[in-house]
C-alpha atoms as a PDB file:
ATOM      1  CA  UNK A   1       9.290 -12.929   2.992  1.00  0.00           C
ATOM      2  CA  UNK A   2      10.095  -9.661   1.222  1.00  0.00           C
ATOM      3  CA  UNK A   3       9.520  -6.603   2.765  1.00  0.00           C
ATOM      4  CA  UNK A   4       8.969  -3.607   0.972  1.00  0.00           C
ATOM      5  CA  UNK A   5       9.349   0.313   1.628  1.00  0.00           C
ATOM      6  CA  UNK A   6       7.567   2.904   0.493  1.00  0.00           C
ATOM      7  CA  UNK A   7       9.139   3.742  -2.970  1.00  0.00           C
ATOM      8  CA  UNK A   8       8.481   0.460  -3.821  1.00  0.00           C
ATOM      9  CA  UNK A   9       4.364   0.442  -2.874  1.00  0.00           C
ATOM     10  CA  UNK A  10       4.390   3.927  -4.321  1.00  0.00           C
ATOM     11  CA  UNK A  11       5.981   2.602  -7.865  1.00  0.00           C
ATOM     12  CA  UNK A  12       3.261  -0.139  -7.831  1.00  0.00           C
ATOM     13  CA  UNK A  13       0.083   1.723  -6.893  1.00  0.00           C
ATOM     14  CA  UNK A  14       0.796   4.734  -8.944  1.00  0.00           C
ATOM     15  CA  UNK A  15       2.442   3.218 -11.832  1.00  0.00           C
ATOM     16  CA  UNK A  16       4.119   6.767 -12.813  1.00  0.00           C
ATOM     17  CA  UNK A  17       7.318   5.220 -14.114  1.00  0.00           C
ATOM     18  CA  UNK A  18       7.101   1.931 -16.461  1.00  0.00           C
ATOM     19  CA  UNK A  19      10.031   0.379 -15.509  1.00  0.00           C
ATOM     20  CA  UNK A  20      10.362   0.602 -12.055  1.00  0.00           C
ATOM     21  CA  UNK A  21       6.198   0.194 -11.638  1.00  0.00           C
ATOM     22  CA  UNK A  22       7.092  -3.544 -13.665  1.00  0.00           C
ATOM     23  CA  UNK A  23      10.104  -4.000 -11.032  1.00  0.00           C
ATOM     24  CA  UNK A  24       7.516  -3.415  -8.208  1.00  0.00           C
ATOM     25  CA  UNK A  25       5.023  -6.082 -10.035  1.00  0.00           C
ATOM     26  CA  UNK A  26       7.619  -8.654 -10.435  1.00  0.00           C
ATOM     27  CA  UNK A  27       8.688  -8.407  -6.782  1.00  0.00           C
ATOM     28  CA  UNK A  28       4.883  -8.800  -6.113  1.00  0.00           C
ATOM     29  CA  UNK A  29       4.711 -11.802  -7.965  1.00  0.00           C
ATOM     30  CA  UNK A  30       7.754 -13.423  -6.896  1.00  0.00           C
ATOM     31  CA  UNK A  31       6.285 -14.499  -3.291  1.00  0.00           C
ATOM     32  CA  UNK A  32       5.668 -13.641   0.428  1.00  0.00           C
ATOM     33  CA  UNK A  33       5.341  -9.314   0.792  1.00  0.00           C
ATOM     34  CA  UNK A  34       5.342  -8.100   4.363  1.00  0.00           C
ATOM     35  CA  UNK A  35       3.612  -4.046   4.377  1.00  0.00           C
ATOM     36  CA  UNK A  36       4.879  -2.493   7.650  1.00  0.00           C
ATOM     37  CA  UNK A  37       2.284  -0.253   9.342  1.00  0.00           C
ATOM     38  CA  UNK A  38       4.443   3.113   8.487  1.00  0.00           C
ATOM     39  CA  UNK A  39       4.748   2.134   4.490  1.00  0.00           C
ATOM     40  CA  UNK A  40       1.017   1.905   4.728  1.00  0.00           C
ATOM     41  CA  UNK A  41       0.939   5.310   6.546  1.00  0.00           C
ATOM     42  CA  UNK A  42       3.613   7.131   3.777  1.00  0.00           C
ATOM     43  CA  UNK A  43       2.013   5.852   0.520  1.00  0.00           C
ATOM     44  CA  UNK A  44      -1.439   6.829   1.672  1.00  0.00           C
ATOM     45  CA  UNK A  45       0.480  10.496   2.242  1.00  0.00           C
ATOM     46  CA  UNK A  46       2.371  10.231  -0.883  1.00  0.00           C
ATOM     47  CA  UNK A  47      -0.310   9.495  -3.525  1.00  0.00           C
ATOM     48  CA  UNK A  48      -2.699  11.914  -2.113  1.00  0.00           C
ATOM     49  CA  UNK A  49      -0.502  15.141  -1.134  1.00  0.00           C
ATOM     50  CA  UNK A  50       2.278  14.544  -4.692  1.00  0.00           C
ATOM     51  CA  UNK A  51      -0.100  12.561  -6.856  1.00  0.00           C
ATOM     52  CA  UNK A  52      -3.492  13.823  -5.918  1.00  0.00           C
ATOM     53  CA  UNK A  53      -5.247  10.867  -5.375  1.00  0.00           C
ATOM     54  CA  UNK A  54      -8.602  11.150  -3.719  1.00  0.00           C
ATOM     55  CA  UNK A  55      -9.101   9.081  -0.539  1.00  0.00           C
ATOM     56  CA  UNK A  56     -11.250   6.883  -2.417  1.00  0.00           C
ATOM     57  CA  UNK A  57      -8.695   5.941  -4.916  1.00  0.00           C
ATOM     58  CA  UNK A  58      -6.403   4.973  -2.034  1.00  0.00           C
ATOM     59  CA  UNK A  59      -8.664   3.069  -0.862  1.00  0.00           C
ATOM     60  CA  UNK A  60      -9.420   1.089  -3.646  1.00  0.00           C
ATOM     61  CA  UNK A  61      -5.890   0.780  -4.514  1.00  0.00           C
ATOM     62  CA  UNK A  62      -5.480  -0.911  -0.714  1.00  0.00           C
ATOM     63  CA  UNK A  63      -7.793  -2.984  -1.062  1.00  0.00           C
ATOM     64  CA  UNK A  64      -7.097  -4.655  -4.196  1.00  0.00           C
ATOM     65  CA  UNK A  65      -3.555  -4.753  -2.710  1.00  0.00           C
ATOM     66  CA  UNK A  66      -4.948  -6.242   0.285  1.00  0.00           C
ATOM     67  CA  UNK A  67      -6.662  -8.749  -1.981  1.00  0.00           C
ATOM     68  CA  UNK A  68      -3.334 -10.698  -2.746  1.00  0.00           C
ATOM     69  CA  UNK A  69      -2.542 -13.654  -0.832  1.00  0.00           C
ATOM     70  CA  UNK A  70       1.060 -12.884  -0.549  1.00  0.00           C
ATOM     71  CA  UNK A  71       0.759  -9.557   0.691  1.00  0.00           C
ATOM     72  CA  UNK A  72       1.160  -9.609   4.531  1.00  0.00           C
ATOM     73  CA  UNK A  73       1.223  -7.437   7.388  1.00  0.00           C
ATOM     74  CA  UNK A  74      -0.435  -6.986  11.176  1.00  0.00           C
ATOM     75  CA  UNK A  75      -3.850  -8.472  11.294  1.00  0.00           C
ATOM     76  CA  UNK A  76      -5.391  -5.031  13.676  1.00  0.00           C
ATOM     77  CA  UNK A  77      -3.610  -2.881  10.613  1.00  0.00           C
ATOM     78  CA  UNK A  78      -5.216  -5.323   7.758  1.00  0.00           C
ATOM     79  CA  UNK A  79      -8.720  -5.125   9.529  1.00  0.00           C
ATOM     80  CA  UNK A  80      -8.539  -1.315   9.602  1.00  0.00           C
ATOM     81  CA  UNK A  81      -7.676  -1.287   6.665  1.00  0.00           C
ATOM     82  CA  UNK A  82     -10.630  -3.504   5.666  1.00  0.00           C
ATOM     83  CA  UNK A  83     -12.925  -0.743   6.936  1.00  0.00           C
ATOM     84  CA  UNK A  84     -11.757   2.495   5.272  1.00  0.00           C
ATOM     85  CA  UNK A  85      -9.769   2.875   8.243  1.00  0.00           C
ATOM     86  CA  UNK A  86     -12.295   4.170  10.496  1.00  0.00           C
ATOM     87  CA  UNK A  87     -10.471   1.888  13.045  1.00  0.00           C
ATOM     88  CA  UNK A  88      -8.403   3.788  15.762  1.00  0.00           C
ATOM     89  CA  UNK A  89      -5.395   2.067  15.033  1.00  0.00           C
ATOM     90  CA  UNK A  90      -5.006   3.311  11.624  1.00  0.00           C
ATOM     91  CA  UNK A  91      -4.488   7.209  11.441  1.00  0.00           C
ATOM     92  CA  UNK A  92      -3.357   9.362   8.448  1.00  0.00           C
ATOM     93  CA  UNK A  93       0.147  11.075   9.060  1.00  0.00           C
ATOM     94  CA  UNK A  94      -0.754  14.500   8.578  1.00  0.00           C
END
């Protein structure tokens, strides 16, 4: 199992630069991803305060991420996830 940092989920959801957004794919592809809850926390920060995505994109983007089969991380954090985050566990950064 992989596990991947923020850069890399950034490259992936935003797609701003071709090559390294394909690198991110291929990774994605290649088997097993483990999200840890503070990559979550960043790229939710990142792609709405430097690439002004509104909460609703993020949350689209999450949960088509959390849609792959591959892509792992804590079951509380997935199920928060599941619900916009209106679970306690799951708090924006800023």
């Amino acid at each position: 199992m992989i596990a991947v940092d923020t850069n890399m989920l950034v490259r992936l959801l935003a797609g701003d630069d071709v090559k390294q957004a394909a690198t991110a794919r291929s990774l994605f592809a290649a088997g097993p991803i483990w999200i840890a809850k503070a990559v979550l926390l960043e790229t939710e920060w990142v792609l709405r305060s430097l690439y002004g995505f509104e909460e609703s994109a993020v949350r689209d983007a999450f949960t088509k991420l959390l849609g792959l089969k591959n892509v792992h991380l804590r079951p509380i954090l997935r199920s928060s996830c599941e619900t916009g985050g209106r679970n306690q566990s799951f708090r924006r950064a800023d």
